[in-house]
N, C-alpha and C. Protein backbone atom coordinates (compact mmCIF):
# COMPACT_ATOMS: atom_id res chain seq x y z
N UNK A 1 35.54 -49.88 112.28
CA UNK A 1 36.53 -50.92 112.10
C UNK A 1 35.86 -52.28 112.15
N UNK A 2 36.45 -53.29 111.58
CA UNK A 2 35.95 -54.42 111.16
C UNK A 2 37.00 -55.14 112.28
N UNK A 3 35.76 -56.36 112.54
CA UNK A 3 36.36 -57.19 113.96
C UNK A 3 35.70 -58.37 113.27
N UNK A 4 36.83 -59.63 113.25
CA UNK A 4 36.38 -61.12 112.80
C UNK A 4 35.83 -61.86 113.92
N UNK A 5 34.75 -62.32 113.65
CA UNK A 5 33.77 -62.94 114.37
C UNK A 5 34.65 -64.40 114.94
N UNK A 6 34.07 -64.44 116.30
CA UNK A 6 34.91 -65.58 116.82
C UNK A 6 35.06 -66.62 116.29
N UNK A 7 36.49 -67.27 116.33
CA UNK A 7 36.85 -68.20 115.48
C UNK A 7 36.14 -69.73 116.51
N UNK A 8 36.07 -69.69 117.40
CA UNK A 8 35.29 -70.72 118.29
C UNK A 8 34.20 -70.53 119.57
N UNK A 9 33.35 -71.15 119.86
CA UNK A 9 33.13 -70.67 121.11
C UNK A 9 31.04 -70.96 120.94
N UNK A 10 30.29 -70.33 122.13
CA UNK A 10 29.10 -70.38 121.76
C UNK A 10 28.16 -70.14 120.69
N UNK A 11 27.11 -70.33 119.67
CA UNK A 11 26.46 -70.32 119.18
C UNK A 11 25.68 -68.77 118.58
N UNK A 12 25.32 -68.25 119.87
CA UNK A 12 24.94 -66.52 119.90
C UNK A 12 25.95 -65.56 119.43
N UNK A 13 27.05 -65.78 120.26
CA UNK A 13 28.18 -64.84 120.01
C UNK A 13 28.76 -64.98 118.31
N UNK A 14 28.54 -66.11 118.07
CA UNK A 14 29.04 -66.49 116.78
C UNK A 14 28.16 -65.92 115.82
N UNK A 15 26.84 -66.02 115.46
CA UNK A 15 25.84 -65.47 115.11
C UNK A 15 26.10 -64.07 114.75
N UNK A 16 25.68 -63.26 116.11
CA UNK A 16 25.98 -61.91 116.41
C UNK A 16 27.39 -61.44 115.74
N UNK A 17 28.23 -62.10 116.06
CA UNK A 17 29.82 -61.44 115.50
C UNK A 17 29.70 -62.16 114.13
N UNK A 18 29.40 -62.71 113.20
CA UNK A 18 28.83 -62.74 111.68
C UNK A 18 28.00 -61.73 111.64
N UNK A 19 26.84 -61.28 112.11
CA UNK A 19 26.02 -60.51 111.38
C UNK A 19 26.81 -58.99 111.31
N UNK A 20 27.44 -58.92 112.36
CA UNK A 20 28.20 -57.19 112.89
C UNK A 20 29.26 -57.34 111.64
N UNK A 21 29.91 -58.56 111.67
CA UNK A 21 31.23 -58.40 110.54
C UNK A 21 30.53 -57.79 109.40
N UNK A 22 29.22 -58.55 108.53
CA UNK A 22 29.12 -58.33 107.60
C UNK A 22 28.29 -57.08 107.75
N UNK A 23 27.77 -56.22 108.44
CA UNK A 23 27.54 -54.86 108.92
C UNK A 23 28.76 -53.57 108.31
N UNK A 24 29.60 -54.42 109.36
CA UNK A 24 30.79 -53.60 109.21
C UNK A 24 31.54 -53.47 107.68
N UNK A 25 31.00 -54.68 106.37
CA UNK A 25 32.11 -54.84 105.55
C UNK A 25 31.41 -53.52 104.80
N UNK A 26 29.68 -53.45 104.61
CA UNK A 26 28.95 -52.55 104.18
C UNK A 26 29.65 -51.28 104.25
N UNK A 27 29.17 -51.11 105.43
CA UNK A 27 30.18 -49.75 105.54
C UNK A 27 31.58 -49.45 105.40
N UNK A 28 32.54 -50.55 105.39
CA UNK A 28 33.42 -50.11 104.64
C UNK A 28 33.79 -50.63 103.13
N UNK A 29 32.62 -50.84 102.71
CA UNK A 29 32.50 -50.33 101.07
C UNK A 29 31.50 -48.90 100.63
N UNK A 30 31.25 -48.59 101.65
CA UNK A 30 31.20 -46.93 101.42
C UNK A 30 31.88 -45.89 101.87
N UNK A 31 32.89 -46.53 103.07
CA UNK A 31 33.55 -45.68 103.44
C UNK A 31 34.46 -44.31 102.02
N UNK A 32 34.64 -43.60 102.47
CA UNK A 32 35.41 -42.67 101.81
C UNK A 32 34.51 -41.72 100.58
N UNK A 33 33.36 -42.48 100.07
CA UNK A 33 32.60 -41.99 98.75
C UNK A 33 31.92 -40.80 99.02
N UNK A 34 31.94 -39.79 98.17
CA UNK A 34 31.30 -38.74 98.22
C UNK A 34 29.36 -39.21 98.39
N UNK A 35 28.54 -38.48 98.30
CA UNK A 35 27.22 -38.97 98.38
C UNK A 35 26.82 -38.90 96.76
N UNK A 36 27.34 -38.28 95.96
CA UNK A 36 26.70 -38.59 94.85
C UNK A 36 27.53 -40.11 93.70
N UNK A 37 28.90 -40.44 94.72
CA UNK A 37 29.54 -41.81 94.09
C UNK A 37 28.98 -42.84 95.09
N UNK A 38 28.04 -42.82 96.26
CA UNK A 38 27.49 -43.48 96.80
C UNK A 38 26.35 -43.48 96.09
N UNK A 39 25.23 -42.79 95.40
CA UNK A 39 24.31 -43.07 94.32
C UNK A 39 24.28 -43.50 92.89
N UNK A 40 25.89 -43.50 93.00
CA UNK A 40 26.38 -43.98 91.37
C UNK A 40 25.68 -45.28 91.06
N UNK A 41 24.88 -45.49 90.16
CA UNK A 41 24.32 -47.29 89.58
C UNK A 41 25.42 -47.51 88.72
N UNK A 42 26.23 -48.22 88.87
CA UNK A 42 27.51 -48.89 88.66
C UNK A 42 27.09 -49.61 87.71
N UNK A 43 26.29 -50.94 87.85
CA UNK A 43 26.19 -51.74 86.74
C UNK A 43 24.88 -51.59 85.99
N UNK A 44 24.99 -50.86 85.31
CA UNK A 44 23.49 -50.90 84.62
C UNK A 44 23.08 -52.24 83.61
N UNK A 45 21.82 -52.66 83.37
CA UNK A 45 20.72 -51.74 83.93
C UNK A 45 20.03 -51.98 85.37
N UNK A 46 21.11 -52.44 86.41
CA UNK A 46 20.40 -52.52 87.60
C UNK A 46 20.39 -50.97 88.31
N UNK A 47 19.80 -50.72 88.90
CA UNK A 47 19.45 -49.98 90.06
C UNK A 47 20.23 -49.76 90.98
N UNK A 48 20.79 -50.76 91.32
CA UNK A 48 21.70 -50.79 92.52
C UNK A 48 22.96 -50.02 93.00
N UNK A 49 22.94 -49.44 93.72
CA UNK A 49 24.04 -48.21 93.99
C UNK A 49 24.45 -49.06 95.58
N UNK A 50 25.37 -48.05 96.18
CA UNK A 50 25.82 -48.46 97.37
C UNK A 50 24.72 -48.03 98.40
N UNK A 51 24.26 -46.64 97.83
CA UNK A 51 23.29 -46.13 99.38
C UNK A 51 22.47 -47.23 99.33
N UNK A 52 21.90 -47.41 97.65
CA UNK A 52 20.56 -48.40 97.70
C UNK A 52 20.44 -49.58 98.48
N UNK A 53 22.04 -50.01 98.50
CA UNK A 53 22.59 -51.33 99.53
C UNK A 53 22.22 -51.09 100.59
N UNK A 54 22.41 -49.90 101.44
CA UNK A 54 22.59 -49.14 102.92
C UNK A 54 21.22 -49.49 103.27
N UNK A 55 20.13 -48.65 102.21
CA UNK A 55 18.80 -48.82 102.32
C UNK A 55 18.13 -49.81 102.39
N UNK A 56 18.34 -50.96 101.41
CA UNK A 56 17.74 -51.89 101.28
C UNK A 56 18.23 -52.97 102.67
N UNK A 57 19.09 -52.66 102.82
CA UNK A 57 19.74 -53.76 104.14
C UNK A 57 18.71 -52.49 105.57
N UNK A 58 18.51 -51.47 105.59
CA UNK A 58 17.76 -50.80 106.37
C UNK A 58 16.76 -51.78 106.72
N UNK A 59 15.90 -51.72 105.70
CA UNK A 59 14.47 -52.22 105.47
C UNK A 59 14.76 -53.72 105.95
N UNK A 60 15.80 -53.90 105.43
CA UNK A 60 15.93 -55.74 105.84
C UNK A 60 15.76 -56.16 107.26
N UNK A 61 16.92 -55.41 107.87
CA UNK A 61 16.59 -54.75 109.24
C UNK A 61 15.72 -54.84 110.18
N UNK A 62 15.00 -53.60 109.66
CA UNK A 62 13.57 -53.31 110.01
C UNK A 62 12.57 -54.73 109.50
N UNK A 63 12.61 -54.67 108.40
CA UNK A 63 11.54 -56.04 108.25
C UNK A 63 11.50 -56.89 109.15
N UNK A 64 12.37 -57.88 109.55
CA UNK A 64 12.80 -58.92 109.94
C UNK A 64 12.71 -59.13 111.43
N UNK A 65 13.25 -57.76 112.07
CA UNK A 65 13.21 -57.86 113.79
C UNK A 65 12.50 -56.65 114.16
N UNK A 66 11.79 -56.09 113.53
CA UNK A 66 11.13 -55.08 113.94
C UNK A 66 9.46 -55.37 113.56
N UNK A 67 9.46 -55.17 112.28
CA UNK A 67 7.66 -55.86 111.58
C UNK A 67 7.61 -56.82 111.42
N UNK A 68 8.17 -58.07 111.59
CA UNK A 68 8.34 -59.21 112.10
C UNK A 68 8.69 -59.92 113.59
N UNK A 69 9.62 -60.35 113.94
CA UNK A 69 9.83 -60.31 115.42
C UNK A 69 9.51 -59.82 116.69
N UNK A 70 9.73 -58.20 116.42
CA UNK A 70 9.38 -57.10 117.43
C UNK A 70 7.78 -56.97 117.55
N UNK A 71 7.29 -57.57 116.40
CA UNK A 71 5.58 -57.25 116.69
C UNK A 71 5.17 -58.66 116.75
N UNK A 72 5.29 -59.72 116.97
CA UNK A 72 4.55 -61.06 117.61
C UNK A 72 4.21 -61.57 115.88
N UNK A 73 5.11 -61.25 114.39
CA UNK A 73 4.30 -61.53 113.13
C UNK A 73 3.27 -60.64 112.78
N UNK A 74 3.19 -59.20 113.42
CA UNK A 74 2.34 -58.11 112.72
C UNK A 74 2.89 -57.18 112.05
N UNK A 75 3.29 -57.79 110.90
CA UNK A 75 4.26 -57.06 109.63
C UNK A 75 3.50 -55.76 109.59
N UNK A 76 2.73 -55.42 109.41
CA UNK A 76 1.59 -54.22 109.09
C UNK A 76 1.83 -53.19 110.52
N UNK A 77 2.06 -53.66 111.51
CA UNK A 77 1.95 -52.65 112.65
C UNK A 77 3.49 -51.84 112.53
N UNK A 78 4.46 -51.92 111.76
CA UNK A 78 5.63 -50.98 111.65
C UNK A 78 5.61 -50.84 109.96
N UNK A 79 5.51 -49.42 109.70
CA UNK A 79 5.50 -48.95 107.98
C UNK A 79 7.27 -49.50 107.38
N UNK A 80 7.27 -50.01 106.53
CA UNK A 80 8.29 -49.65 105.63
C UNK A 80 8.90 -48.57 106.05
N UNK A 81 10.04 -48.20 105.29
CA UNK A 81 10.65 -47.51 105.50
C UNK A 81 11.22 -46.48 104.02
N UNK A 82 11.41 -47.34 103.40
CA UNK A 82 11.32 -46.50 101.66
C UNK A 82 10.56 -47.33 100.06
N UNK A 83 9.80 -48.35 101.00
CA UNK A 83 9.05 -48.98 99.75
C UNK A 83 8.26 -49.78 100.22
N UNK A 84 7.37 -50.43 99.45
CA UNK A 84 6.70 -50.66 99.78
C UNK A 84 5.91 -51.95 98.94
N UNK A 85 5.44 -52.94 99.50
CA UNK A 85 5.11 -54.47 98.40
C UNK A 85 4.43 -54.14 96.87
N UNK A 86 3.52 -53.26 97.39
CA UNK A 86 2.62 -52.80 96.33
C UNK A 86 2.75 -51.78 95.21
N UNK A 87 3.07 -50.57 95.76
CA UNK A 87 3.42 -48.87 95.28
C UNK A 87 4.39 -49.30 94.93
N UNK A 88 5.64 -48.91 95.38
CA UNK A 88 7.24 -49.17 95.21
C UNK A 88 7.96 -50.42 95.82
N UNK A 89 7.94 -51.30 95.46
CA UNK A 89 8.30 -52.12 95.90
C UNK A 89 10.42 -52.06 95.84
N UNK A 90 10.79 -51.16 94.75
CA UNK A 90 12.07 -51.22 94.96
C UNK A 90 12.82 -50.24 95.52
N UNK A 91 11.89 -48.98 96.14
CA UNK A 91 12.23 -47.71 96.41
C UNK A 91 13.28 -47.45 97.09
N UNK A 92 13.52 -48.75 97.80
CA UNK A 92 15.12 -48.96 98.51
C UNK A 92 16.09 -48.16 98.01
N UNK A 93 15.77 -49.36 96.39
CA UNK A 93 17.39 -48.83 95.27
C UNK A 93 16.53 -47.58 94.52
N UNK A 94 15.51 -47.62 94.05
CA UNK A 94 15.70 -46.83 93.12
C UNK A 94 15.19 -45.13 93.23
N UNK A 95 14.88 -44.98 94.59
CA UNK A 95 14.97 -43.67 95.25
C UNK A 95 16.10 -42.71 95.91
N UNK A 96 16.98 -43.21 95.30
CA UNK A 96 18.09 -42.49 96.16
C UNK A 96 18.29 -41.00 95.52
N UNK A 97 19.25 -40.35 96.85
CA UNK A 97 19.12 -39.13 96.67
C UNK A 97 20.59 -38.77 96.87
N UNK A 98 21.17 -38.13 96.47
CA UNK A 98 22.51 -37.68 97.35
C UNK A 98 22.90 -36.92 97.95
N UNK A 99 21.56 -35.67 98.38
CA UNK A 99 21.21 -35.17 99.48
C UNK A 99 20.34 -35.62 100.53
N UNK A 100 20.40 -37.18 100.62
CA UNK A 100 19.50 -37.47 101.55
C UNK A 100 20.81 -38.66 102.50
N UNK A 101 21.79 -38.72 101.54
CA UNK A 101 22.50 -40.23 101.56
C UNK A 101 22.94 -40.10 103.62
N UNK A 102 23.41 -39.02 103.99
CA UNK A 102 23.70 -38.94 105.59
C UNK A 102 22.62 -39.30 106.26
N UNK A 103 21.53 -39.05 106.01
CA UNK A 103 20.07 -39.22 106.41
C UNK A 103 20.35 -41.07 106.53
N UNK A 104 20.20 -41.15 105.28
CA UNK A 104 19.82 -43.12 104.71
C UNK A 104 20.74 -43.55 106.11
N UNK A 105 21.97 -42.90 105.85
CA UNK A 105 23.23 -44.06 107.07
C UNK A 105 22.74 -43.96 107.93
N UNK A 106 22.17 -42.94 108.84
CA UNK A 106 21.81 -42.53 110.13
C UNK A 106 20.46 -43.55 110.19
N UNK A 107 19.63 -43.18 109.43
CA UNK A 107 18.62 -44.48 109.23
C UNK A 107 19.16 -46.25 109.58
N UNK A 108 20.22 -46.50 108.88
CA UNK A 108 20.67 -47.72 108.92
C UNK A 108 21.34 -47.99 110.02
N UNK A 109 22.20 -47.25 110.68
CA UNK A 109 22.41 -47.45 111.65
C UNK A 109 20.96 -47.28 112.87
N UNK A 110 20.22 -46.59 113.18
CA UNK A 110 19.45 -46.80 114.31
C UNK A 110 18.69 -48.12 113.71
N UNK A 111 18.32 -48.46 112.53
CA UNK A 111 17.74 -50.05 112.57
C UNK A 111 18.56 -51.06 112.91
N UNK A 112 19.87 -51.06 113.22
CA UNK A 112 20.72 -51.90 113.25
C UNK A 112 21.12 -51.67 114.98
N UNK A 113 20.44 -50.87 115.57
CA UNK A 113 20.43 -50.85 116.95
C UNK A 113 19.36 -51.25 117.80
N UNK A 114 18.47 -50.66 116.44
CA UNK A 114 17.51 -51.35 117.21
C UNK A 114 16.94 -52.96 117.09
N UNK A 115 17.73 -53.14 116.03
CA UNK A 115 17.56 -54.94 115.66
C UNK A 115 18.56 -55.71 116.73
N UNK A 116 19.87 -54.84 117.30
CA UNK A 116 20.23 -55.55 117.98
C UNK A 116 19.74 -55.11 119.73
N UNK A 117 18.88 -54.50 120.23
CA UNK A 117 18.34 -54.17 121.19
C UNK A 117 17.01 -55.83 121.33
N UNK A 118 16.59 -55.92 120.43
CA UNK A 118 15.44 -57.21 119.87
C UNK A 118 16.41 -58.54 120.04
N UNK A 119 17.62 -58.24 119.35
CA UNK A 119 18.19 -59.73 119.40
C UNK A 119 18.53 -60.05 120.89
N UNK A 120 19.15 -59.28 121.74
CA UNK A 120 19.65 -59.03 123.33
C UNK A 120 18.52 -60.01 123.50
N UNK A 121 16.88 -59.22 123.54
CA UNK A 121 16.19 -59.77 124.65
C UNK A 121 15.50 -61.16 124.39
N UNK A 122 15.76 -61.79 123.34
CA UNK A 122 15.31 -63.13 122.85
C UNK A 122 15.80 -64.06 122.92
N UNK A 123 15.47 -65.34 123.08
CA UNK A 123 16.38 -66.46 122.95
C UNK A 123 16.36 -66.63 121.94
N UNK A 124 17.33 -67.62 121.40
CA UNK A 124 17.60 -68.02 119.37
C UNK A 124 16.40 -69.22 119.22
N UNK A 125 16.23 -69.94 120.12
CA UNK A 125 14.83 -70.44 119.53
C UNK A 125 13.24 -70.14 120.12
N UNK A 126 13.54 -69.05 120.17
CA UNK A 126 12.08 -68.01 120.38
C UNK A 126 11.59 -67.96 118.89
N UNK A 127 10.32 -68.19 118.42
CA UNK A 127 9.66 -68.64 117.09
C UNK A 127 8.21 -67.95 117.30
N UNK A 128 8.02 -67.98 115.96
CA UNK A 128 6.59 -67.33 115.79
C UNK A 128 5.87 -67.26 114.14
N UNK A 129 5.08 -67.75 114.21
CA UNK A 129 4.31 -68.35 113.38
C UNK A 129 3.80 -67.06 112.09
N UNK A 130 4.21 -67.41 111.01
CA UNK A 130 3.98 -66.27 109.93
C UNK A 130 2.92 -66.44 108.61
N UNK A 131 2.45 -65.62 109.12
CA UNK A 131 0.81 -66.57 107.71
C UNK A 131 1.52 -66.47 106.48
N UNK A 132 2.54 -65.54 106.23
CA UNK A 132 3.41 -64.79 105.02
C UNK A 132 3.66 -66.26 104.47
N UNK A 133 4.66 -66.78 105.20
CA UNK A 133 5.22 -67.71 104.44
C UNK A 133 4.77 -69.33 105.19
N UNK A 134 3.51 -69.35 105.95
CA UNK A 134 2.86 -70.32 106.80
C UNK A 134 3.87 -70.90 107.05
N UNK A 135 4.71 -70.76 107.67
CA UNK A 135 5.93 -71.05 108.36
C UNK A 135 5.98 -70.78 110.08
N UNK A 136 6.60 -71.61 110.93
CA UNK A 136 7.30 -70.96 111.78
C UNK A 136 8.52 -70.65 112.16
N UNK A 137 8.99 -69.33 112.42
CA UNK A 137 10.13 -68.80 112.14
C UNK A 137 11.04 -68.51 113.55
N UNK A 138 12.23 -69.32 113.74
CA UNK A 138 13.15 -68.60 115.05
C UNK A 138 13.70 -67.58 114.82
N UNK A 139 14.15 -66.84 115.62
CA UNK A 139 15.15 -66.09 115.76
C UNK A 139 16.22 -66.57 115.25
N UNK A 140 16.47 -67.59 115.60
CA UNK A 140 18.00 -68.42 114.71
C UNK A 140 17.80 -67.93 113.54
N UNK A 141 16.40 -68.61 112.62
CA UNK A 141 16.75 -68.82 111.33
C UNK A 141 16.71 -66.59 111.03
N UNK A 142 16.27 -66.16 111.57
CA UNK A 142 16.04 -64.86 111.22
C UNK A 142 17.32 -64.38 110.94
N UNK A 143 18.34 -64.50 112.41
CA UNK A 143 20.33 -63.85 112.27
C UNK A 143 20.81 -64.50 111.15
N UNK A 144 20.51 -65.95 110.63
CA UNK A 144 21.19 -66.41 109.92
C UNK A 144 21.12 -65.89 108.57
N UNK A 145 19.17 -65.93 108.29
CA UNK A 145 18.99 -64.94 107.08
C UNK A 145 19.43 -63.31 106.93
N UNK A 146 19.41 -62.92 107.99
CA UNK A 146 19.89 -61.37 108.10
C UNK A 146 21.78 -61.55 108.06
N UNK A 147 22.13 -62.31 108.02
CA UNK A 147 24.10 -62.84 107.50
C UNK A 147 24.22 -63.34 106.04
N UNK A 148 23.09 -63.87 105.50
CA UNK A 148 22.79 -64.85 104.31
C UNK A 148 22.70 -62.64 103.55
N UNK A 149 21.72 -62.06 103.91
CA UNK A 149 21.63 -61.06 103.06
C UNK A 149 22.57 -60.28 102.84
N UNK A 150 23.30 -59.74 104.08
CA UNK A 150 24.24 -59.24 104.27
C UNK A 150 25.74 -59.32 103.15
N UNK A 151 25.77 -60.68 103.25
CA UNK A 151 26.70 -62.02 102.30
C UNK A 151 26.76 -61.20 101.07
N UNK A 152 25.41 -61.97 100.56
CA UNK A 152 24.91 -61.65 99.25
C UNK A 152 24.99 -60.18 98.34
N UNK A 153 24.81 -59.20 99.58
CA UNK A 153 24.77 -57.96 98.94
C UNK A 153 26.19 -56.99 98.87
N UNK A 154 27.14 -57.47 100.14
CA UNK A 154 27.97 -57.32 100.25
C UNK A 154 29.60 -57.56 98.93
N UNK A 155 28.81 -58.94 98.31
CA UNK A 155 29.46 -59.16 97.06
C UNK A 155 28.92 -58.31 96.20
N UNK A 156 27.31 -57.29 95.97
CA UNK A 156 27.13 -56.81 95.51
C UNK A 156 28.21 -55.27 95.58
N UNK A 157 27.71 -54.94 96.54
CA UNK A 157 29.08 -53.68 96.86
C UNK A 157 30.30 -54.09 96.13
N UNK A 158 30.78 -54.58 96.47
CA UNK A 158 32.28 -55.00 96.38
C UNK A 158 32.56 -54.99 94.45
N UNK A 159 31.38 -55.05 93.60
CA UNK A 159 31.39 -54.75 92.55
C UNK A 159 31.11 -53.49 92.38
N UNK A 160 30.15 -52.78 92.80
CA UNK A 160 29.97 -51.59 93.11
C UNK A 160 31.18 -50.94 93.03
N UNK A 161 31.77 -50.72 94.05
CA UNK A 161 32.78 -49.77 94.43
C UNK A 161 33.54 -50.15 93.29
N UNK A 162 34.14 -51.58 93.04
CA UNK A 162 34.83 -51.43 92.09
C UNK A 162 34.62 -50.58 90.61
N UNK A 163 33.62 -50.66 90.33
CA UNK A 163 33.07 -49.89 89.24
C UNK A 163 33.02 -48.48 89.35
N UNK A 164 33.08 -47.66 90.90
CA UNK A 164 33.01 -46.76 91.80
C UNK A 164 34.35 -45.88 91.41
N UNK A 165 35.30 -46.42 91.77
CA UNK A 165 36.57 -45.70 91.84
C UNK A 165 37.93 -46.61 91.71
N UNK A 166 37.51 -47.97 91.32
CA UNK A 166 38.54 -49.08 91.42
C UNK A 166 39.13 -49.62 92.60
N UNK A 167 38.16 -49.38 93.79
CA UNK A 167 39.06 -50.33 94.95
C UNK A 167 38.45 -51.66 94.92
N UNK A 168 39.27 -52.40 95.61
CA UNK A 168 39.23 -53.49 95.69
C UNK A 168 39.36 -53.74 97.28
N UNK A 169 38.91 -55.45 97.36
CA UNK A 169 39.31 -56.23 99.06
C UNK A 169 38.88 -56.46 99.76
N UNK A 170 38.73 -56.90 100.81
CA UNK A 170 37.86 -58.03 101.48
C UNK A 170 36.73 -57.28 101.63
């Protein structure tokens, strides 16, 4: 079930209850789909299916507070998860399976526990320096980009499904 992020109040909580909403909208734009209308590529010629969403927001996940954050900026010390910069770089979307799709969720959910186990123990301007993008990066800007993706892909779904079986809504 989907819970609207506080309409006022501290900074964290606000954060956190954006990133969970748009968590939650994911999954319920897959709710109900068989696993092979969850691999459906809806708009061709993209790639993009709903699991591929599931997946690719996995990896996002994982990238971000796990091979990023969780390792001090040692992207390399946690593998990918279904692709990869070099080999497959889109394997997210374009590996799906629809005997694997229970697998992918179960995947997405423990990255999304364990991203929020990482967010718990940090402060929002805890930062760390990334040769990637010679940047230094907070935790702030990290929840905000991990809500910014969420956003983005979430309008992706929402075409998806429609193309899916015709639902529609928030």
């Amino acid at each position: 079930m989907r819970v609207d992020p506080p309409w006022n109040g501290p900074e964290r909580p606000a954060l956190i209850g954006w990133l969970q909403y748009h968590r939650d909208t994911l999954a319920m734009k897959c709710d109900g789909l068989s696993p092979a209308q969850l691999c459906l590529r809806a708009v061709p010629p993209s790639s993009m299916s709903l699991i591929g969403l599931v997946r690719h927001m996995a990896e996002v996940e994982r990238s971000w507070l796990r091979r990023f954050v969780g390792t001090g900026g040692d992207f390399d010390a946690v593998p990918y998860l279904y692709c990869d910069n070099d080999a497959n770089p889109d394997g997210d979307f374009d590996d799906v399976d629809p005997g694997a799709v229970d697998l992918d969720i179960e995947i997405w959910r423990a990255e999304m526990a364990k991203a929020d186990e990482i967010i718990a123990a940090l402060d929002l301007d805890a930062s760390q320096y990334s040769p990637r993008w010679e940047a230094t990066i907070s935790v702030r800007w990290v929840l905000v980009h991990l809500i910014e993706e969420y956003a983005r892909h979430n309008g992706h779904a929402d075409l998806i499904r429609e193309c899916v079986d015709g639902a529609t809504g928030d």
